[in-house]
C-alpha atoms as a PDB file:
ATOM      1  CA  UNK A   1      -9.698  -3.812 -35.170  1.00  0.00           C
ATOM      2  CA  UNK A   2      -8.270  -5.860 -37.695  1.00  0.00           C
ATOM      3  CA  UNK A   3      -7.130  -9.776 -37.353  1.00  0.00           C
ATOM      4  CA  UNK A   4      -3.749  -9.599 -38.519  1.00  0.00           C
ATOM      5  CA  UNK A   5      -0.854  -9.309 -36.292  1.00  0.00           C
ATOM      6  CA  UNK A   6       0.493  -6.399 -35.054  1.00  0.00           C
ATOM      7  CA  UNK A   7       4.317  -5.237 -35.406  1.00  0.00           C
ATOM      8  CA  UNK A   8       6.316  -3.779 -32.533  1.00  0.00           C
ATOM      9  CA  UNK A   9       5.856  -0.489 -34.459  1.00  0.00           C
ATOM     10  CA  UNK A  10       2.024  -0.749 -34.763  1.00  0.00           C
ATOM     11  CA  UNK A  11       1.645  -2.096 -31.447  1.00  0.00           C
ATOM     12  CA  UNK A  12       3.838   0.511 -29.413  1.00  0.00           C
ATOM     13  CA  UNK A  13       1.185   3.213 -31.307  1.00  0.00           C
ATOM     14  CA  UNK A  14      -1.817   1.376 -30.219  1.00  0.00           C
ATOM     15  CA  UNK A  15      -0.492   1.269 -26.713  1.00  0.00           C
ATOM     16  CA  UNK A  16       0.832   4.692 -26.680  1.00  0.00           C
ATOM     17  CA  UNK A  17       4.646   4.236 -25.571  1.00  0.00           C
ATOM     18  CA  UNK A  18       7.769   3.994 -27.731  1.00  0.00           C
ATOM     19  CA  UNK A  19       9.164   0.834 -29.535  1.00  0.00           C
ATOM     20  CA  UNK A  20      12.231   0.431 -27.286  1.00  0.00           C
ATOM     21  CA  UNK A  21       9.908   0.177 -23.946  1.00  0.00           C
ATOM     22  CA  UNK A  22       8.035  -2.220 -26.060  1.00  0.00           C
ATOM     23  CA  UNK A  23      10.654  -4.229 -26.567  1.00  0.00           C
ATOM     24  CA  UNK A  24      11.571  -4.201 -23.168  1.00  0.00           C
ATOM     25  CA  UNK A  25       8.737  -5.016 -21.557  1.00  0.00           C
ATOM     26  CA  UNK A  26       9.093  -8.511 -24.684  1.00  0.00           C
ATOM     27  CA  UNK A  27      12.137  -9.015 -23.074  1.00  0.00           C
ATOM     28  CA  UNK A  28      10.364  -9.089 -19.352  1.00  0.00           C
ATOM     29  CA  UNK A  29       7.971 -11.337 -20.813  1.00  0.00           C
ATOM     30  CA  UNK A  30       5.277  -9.063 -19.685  1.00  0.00           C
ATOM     31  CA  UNK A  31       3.529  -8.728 -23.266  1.00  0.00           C
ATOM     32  CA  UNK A  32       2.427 -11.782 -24.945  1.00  0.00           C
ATOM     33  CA  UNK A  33       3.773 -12.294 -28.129  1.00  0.00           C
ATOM     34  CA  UNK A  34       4.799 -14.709 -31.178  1.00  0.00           C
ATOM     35  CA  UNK A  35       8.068 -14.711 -32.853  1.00  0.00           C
ATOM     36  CA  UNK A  36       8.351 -14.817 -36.663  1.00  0.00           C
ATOM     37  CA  UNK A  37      11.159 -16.374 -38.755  1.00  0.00           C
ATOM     38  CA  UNK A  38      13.349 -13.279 -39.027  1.00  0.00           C
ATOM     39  CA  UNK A  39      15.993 -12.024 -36.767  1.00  0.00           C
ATOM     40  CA  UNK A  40      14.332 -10.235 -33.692  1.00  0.00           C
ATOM     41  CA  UNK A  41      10.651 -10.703 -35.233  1.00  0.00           C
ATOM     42  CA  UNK A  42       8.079 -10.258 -32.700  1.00  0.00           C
ATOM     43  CA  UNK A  43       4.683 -10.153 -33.550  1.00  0.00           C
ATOM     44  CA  UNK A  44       1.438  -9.125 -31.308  1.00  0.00           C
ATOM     45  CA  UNK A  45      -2.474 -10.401 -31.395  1.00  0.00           C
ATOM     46  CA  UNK A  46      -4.268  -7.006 -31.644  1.00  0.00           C
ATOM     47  CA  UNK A  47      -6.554  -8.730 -28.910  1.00  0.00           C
ATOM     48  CA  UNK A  48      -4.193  -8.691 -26.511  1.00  0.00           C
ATOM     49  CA  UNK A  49      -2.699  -5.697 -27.296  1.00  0.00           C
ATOM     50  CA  UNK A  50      -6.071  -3.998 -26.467  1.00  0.00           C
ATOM     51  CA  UNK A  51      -6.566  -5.698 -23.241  1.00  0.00           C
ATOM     52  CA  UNK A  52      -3.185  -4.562 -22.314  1.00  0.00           C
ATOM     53  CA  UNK A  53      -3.873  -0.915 -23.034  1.00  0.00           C
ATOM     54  CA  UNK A  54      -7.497  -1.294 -20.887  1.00  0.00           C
ATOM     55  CA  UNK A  55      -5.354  -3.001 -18.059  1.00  0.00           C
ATOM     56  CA  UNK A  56      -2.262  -0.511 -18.215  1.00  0.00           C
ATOM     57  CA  UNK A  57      -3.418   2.643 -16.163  1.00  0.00           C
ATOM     58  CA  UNK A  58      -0.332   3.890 -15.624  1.00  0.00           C
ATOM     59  CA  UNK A  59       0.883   7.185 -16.145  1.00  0.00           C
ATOM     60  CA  UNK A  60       2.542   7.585 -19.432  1.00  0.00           C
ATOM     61  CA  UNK A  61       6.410   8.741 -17.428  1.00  0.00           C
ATOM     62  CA  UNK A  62       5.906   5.281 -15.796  1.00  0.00           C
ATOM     63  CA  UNK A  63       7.963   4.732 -13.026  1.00  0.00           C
ATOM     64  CA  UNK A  64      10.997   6.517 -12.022  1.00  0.00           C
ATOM     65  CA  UNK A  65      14.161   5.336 -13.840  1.00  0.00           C
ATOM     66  CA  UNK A  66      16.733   3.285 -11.791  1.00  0.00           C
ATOM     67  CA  UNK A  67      19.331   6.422 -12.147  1.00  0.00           C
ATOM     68  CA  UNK A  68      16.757   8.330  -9.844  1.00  0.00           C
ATOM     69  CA  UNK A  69      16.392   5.859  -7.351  1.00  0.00           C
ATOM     70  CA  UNK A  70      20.193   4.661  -6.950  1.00  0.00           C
ATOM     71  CA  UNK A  71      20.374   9.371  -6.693  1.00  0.00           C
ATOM     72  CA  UNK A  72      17.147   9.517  -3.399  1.00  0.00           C
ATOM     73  CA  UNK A  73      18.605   6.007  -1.771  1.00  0.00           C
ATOM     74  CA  UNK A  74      22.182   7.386  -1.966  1.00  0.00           C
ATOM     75  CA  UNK A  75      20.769  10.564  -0.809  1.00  0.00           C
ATOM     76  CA  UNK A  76      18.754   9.342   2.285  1.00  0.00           C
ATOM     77  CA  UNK A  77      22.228   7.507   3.088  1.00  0.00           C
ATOM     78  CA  UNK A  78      24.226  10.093   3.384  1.00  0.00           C
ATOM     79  CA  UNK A  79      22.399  12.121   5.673  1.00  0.00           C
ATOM     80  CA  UNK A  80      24.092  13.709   8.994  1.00  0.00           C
ATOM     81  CA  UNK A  81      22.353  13.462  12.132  1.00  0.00           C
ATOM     82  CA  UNK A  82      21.294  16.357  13.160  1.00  0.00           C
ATOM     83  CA  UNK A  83      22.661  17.709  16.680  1.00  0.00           C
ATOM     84  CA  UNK A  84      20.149  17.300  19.420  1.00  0.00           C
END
């Protein structure tokens, strides 16, 4: 792989998920990354984006979205006992 940095675009391709979960997981500080001069510049070190991608087994859905969870907890709370 080439030396030079990698942009968010380049980087989400390598790692096979979209720009915006990218930039989320930037925002988590869960990637590492260096910021450049311009507005919202991130950079990545194609080293680390590979180790990421080995380390990242994950299905490529991920987890379920916070909308689903919020619908199965409200549904396990409102629940009737059953009659006995």
């Amino acid at each position: 792989m080439d030396a030079r940095p990698l942009t968010i675009k380049q980087a989400a391709e390598v790692l096979g998920m979209s720009q915006w979960t990218l930039r989320d997981r930037v925002t988590a500080g869960t990637v590492p990354h260096r910021r450049t001069g311009k507005v919202r510049g991130v950079v990545f070190d194609p080293e680390h984006i590979e180790q990421i991608k080995k380390a990242d087994s994950r299905p490529a859905l991920g987890t379920p979205s916070r909308a689903a969870a919020r619908t199965r907890r409200a549904a396990r709370t409102t629940r009737q006992p059953s009659a006995a």
